[in-house]
Protein backbone atom coordinates (compact mmCIF):
# COMPACT_ATOMS: atom_id res chain seq x y z
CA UNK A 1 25.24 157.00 291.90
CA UNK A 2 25.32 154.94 289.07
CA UNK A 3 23.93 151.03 289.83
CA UNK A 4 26.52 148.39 289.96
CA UNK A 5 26.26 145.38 288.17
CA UNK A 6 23.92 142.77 289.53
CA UNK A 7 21.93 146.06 290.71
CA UNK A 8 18.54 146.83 289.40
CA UNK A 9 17.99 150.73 288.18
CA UNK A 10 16.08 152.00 290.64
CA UNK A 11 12.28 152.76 290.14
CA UNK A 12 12.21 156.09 290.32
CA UNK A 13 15.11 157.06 287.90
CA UNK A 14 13.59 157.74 284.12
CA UNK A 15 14.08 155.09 281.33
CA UNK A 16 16.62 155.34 278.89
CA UNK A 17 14.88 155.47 275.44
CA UNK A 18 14.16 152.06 273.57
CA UNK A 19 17.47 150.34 272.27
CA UNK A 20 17.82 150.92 268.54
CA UNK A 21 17.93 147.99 266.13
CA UNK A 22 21.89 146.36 266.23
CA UNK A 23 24.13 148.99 264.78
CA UNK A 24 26.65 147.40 262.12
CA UNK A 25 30.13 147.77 263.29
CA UNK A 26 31.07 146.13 260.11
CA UNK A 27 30.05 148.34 257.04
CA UNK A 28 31.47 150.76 255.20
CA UNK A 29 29.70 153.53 256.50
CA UNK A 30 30.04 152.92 259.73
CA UNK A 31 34.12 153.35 259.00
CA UNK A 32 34.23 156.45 256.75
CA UNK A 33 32.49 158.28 259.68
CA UNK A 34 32.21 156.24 263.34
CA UNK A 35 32.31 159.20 265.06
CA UNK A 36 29.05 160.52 263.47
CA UNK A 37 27.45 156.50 264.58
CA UNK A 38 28.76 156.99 268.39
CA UNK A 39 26.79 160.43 268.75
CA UNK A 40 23.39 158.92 267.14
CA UNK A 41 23.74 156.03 270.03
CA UNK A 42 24.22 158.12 273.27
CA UNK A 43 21.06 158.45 273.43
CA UNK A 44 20.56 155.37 274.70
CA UNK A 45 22.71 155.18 277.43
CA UNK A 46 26.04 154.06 278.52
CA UNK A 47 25.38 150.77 276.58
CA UNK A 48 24.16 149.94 273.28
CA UNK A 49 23.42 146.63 270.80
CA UNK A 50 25.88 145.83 267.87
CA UNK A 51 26.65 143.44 265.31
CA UNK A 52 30.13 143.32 264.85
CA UNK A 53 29.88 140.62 261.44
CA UNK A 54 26.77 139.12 260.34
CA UNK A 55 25.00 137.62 262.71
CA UNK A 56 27.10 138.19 265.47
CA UNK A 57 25.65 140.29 268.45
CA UNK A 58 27.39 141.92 270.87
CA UNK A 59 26.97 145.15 273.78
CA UNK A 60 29.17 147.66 273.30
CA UNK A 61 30.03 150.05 276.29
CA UNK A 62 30.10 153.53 275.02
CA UNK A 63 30.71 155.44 277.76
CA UNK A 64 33.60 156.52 279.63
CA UNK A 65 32.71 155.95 283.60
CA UNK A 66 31.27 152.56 282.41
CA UNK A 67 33.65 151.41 280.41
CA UNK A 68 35.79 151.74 283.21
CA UNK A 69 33.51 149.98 285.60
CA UNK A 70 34.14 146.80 283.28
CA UNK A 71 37.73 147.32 282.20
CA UNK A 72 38.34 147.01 286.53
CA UNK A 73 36.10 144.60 287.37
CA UNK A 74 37.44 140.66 285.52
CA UNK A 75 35.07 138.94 288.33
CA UNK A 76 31.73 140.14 287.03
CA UNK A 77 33.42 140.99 282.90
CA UNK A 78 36.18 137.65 282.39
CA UNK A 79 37.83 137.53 279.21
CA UNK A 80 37.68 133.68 278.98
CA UNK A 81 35.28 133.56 275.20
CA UNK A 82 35.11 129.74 275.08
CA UNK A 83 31.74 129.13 276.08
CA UNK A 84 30.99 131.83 273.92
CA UNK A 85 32.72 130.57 270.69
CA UNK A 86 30.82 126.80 271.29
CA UNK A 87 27.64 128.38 269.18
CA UNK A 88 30.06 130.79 266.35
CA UNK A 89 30.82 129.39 262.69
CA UNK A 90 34.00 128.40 262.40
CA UNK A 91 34.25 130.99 259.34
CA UNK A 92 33.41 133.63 261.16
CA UNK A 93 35.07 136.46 260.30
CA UNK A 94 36.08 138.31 263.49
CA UNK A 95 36.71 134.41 265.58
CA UNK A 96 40.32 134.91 265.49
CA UNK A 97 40.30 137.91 266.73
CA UNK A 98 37.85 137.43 269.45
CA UNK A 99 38.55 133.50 270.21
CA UNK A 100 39.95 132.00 273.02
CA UNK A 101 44.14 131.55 273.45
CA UNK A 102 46.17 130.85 276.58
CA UNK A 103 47.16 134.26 276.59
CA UNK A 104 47.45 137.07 278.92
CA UNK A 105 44.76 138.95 276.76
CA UNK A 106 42.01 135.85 277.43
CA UNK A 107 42.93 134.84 280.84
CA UNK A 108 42.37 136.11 284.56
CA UNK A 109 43.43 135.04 288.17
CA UNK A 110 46.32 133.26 288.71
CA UNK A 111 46.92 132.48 285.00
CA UNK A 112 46.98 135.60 283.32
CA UNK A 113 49.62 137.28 286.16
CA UNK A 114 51.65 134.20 285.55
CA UNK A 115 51.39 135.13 281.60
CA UNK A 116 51.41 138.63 281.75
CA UNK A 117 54.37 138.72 284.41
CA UNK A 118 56.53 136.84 281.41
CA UNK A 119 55.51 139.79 279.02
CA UNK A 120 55.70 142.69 281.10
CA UNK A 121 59.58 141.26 282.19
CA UNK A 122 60.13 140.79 278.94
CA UNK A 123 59.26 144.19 277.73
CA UNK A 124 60.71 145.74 280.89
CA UNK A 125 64.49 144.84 279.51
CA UNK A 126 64.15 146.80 275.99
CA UNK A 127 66.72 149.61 276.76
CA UNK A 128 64.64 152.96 275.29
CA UNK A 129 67.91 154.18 273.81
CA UNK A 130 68.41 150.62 271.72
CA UNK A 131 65.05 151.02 270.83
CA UNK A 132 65.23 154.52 269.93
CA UNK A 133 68.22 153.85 267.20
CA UNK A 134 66.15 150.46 265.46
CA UNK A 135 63.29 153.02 265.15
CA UNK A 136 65.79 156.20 263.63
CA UNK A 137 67.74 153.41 261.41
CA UNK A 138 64.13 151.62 259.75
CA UNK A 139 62.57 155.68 259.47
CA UNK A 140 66.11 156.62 257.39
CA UNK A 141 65.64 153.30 255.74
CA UNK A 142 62.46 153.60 254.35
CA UNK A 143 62.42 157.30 253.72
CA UNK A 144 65.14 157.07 251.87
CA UNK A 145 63.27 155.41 249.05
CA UNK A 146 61.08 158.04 248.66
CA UNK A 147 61.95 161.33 249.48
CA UNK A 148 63.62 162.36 246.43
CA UNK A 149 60.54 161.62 244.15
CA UNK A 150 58.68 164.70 245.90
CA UNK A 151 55.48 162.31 246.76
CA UNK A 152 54.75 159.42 248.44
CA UNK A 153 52.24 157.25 250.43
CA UNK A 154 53.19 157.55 254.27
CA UNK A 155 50.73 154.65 255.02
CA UNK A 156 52.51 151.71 252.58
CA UNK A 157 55.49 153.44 252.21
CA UNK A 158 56.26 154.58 255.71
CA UNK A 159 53.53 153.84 258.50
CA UNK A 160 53.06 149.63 257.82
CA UNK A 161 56.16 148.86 257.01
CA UNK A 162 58.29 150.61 259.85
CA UNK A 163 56.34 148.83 262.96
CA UNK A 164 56.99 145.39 261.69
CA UNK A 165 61.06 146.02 260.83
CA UNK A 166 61.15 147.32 264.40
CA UNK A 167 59.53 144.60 265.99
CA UNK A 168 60.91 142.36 264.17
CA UNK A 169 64.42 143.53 265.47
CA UNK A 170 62.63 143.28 268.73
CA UNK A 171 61.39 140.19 268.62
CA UNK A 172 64.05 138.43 266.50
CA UNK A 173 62.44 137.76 263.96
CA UNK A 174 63.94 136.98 260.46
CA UNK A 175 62.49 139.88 257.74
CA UNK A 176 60.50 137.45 255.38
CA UNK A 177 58.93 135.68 258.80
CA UNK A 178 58.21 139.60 260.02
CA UNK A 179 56.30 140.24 256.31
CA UNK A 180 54.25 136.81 256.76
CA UNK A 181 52.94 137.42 259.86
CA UNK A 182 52.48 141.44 259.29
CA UNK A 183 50.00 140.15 255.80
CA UNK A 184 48.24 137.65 258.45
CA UNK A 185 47.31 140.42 261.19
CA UNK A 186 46.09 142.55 258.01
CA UNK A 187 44.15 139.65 256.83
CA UNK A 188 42.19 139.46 260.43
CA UNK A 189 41.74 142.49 261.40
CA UNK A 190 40.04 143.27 258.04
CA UNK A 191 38.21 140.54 258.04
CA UNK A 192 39.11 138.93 254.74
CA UNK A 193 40.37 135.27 254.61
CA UNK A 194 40.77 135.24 258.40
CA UNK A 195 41.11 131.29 258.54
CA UNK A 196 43.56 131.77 256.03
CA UNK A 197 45.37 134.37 257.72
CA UNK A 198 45.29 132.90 261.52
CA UNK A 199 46.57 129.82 260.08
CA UNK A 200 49.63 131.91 258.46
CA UNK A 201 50.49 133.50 262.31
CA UNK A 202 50.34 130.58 264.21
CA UNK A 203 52.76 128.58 261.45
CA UNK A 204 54.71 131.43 261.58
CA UNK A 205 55.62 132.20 265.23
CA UNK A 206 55.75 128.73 265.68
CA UNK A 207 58.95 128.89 263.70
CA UNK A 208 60.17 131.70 265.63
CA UNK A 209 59.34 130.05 268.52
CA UNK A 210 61.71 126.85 267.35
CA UNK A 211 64.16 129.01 266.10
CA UNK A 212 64.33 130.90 269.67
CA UNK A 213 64.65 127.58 271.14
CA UNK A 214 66.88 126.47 269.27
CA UNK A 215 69.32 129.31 269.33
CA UNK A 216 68.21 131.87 271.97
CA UNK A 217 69.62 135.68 271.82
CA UNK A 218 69.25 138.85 273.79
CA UNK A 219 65.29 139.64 272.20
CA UNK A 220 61.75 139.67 273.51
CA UNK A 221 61.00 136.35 272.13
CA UNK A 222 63.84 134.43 274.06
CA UNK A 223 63.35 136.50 276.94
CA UNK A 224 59.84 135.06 277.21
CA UNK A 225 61.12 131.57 276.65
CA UNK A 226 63.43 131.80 279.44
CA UNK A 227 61.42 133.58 281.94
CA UNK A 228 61.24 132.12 285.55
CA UNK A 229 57.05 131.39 284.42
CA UNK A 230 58.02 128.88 282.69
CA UNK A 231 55.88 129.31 279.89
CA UNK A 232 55.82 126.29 277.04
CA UNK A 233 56.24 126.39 273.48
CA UNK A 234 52.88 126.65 272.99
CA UNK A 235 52.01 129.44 275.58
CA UNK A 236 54.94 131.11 274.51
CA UNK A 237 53.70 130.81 270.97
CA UNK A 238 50.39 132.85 272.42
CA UNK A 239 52.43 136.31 274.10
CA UNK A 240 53.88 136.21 271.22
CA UNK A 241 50.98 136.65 269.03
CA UNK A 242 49.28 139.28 271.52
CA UNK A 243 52.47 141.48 270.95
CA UNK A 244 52.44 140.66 267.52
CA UNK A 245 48.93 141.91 266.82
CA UNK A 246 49.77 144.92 269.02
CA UNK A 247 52.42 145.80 267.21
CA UNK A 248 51.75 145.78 263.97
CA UNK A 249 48.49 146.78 262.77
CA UNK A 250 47.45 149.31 265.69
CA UNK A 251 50.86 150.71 265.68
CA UNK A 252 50.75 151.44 261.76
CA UNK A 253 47.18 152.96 262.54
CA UNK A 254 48.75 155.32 265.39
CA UNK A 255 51.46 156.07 262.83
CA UNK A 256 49.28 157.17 260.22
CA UNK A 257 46.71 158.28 261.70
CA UNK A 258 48.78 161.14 263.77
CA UNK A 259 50.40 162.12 261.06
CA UNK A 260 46.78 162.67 259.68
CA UNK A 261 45.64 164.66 262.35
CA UNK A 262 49.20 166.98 262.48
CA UNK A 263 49.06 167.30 258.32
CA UNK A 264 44.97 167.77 258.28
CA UNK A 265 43.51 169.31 261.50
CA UNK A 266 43.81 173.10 261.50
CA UNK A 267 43.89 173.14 265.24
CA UNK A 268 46.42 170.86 265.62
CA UNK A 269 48.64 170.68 262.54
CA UNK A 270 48.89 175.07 263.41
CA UNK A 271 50.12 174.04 267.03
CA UNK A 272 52.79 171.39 265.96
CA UNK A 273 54.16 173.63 263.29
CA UNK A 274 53.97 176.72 265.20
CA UNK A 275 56.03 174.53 268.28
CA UNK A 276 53.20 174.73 270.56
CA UNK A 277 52.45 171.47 270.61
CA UNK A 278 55.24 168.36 270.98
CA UNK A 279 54.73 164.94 268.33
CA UNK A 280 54.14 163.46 272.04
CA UNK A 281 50.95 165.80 272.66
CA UNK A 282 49.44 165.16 269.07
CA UNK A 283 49.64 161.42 269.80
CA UNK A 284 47.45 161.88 272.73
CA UNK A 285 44.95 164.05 270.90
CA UNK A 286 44.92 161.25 268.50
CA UNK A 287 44.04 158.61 270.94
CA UNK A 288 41.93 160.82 273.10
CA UNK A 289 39.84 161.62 269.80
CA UNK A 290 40.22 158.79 267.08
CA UNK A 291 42.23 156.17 268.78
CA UNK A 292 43.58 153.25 266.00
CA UNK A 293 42.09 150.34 268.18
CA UNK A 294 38.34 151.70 268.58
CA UNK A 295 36.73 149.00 270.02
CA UNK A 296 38.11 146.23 271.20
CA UNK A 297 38.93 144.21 274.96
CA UNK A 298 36.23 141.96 274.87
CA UNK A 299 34.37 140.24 277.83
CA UNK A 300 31.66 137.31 278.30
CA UNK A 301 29.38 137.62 281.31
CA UNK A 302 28.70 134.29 282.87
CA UNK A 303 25.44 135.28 283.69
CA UNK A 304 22.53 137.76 282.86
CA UNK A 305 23.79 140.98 284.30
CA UNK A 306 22.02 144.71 284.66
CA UNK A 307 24.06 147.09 284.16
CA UNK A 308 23.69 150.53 283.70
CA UNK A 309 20.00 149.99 283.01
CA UNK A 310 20.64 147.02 280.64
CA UNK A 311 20.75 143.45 280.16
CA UNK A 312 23.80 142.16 279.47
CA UNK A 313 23.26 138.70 278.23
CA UNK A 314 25.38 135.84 279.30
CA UNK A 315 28.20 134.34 277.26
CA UNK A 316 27.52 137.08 274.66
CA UNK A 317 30.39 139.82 274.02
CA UNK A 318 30.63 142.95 275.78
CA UNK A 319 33.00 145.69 273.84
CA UNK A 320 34.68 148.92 275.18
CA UNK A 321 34.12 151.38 272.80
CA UNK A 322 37.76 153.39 273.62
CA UNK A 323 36.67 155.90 270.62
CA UNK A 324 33.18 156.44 272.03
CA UNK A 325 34.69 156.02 275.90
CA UNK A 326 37.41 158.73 275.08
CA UNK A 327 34.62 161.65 273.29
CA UNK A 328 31.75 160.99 275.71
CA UNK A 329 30.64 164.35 276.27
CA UNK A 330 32.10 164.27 280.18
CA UNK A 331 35.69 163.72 279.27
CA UNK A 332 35.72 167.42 277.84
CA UNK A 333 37.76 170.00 278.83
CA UNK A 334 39.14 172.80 277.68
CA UNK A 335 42.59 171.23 276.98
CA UNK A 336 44.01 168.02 276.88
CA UNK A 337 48.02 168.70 277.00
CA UNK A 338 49.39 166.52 279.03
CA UNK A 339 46.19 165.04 279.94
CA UNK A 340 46.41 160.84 279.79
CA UNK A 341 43.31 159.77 281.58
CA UNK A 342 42.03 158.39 277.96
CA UNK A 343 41.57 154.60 277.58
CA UNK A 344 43.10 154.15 274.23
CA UNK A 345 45.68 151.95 276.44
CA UNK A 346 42.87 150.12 278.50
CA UNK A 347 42.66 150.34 282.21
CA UNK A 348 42.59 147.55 285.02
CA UNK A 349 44.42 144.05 285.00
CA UNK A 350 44.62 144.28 281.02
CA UNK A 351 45.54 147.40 280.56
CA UNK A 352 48.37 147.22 277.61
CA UNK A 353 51.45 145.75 278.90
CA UNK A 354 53.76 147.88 275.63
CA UNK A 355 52.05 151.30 276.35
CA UNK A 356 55.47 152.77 276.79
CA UNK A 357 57.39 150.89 273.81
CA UNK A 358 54.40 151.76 271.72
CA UNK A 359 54.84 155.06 272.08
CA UNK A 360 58.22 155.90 272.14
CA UNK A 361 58.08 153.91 268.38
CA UNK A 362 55.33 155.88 267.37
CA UNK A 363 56.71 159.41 268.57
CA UNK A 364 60.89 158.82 267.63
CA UNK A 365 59.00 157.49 263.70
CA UNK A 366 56.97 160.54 263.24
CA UNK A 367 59.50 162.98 264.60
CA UNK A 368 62.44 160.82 261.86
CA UNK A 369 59.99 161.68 259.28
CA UNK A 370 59.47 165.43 259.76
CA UNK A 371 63.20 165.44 260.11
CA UNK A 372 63.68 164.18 257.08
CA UNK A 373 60.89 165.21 254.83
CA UNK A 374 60.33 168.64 255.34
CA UNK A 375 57.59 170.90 253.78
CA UNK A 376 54.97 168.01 253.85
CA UNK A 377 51.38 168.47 252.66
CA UNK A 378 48.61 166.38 251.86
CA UNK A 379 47.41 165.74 248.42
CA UNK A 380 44.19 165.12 249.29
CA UNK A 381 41.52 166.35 251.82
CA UNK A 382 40.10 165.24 254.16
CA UNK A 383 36.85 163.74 253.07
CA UNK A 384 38.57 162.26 250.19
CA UNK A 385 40.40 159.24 252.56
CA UNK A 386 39.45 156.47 253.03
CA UNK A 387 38.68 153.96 255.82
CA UNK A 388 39.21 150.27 255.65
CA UNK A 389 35.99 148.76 257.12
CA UNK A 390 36.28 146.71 260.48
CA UNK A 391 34.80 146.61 263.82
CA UNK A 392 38.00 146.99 265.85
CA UNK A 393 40.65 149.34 264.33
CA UNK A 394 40.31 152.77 262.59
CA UNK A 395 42.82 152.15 259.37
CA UNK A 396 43.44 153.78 256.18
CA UNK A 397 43.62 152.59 252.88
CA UNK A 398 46.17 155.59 252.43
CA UNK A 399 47.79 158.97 253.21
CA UNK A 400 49.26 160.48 250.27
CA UNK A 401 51.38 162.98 250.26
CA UNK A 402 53.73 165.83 248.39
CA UNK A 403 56.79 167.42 249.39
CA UNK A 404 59.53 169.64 248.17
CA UNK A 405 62.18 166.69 246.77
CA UNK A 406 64.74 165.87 249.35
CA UNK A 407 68.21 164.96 247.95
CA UNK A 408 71.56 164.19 250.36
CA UNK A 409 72.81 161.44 252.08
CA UNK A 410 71.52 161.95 255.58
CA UNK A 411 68.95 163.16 258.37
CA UNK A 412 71.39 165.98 258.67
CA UNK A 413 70.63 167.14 254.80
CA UNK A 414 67.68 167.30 254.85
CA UNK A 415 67.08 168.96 257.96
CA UNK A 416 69.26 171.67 256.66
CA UNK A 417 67.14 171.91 253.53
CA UNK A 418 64.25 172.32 255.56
């Protein structure tokens, strides 16, 4: 049984073997081949030292059983970071990302149901079928532009752009506001002027938030604002960023990344062409085995804690690995069709609130696409793509593509031509 926190290892179990020096989450290595870094580090249990910028330590949980101990347990693993961020540079790269925000993302108790409730009502009143037709009418959109040239990029040309014209229908948010805030996500979660590009969200969904205000409609954002909670401009400001960030640059990474996995995996791309396998069951191959948000859902111990044979120092990050969680060796099976148990979503209180939105945007895009663009094949392989660097996501710089030139006015058309 394995100890829980606060419990000491027992005596008479072996020793895991010596932590390794802090692996760099950060590098360019580390992103052209994480999986490769996650195998190295099982070997030293279900825990195991990072640095996820310079000079910034953190414990990142690696396996699956564990990672679930901490996802369920916000008593002994709170999200709260502010004692945390007291002793971090202000320039540090990955402090927007990680810092505190009176959101339901970095709040527990009382205060994050109260949050969360305002979100999850919020999200609960998007009709799938009126979400369905933004996601069919920005995939026609956008395809449109490109499929006669017989090439084309489906990460800049399809897979970033189409999350943030959806959700920005969703959220009513004007188009130039939507392309603001989509450049100051990218900005973060890359790590590159990250002052700059925090300062560029908060301006900017603080004038959605005024605008909502000022003239409410039926969308997410002045749902939130009029929600029973009673949340205030400012905490309303917060959600909004949390669904912001969750809907922009992970959902481009599930985008492209899927459509990786279905145009470059033998296994898979064989089983969705051959009609064995639904868009819906490569999407959860993809986040069982390379999910776009690999490590992420911090917590800060307010105490020394052992767990699972290791110190876990107080007010210092702990990380769920969900790539490592989902591909330790005891998730395996033989097949994993219709099998959702991964934690590409999260698990416990802060699991993700738009698991089912997120989805249904990823699957109706993907499935537009192949409608559309028939006959698709990469134009390079495998090896040859590459990875932005980051500690959190798993992005591409690109997907290029080729395809038999599709001319007509409609999805029907080029269905029939394929």
């Amino acid at each position: 049984m394995a100890a829980s926190p606060g419990e000491s290892t027992p005596s008479s179990w072996p020793s895991p073997p010596a932590h390794p020096v802090r692996t760099r989450l950060f590098d360019p290595e580390f992103a052209a081949d994480p999986a490769r870094t996650y195998a190295r580090l099982r070997r030293y249990g279900d825990v195991v030292p990072v640095e996820l910028a310079p000079g910034v330590p953190a414990m990142l949980v690696i396996g699956y059983a564990a990672a679930l101990e901490v996802l369920r347990d916000p008593h002994t693993f709170p999200k709260d970071p502010r004692r945390w961020q007291r002793g971090v540079p202000a320039d540090c790269p990955v402090l927007p990302l990680m810092m505190y925000r009176p959101n339901c993302m970095y709040t527990d108790g009382p205060v994050h149901s109260r949050l969360r409730q305002a979100v999850t009502d919020g999200l609960g009143a998007i009709e799938p079928d009126v979400l369905r037709a933004h996601v069919e009418h920005s995939a026609e959109a956008l395809v449109r532009e490109f499929r006669s040239a017989g090439e084309a990029d489906l990460l800049s040309q399809f897979a970033r752009p189409l999350p943030l014209m959806v959700l920005g229908r969703v959220l009513g948010c004007p188009a130039d506001l939507g392309a603001r805030l989509a450049s100051g996500y990218k900005k973060i979660f890359d790590g590159v002027d990250t002052r700059q590009g925090d300062a560029e969200l908060t301006h900017g969904v603080a004038e959605l938030i005024a605008l909502k205000r000022w003239r409410p409609d039926q969308d997410l954002t002045s749902r939130i604002l009029a929600h029973p909670a009673g949340l205030t401009d400012e905490e309303a400001l917060h959600q909004v960023l949390v669904l912001m960030g969750g809907g922009a640059e992970p959902e481009q990474n599930l985008i492209a990344n899927t459509l990786r996995l279905m145009l470059m995996s033998d296994q898979v791309s064989g089983s969705v062409w051959g009609g064995d396998l639904l868009v819906e069951d490569a999407l959860d191959e993809l986040l069982w085995t390379d999910p776009p948000i690999a490590n992420f859902a911090f917590t800060y111990p307010e105490r020394d804690i052992e767990f699972r044979g290791v110190v876990l120092p107080a007010d210092q990050p702990v990380v769920i690995s969900f790539a490592a969680a989902n591909t330790d060796p005891s998730t395996a099976s033989g097949s994993r069709i219709g099998n959702r148990a991964h934690l590409a979503w999260g698990a416990g209180p802060h699991a993700c609130p738009a698991k089912r939105p997120a989805q249904l945007i990823a699957t109706v895009a993907i499935e537009s696409l192949l409608d559309m663009v028939p006959g698709m094949e990469p134009t390079v392989s495998a090896a040859e793509l590459d990875w932005r660097p980051g500690p959190f996501h798993r992005a591409l710089t690109a997907l290029p593509v080729r395809f038999p030139p599709v001319t007509g006015g409609d999805r029907t058309v080029a269905a029939q031509n394929g």
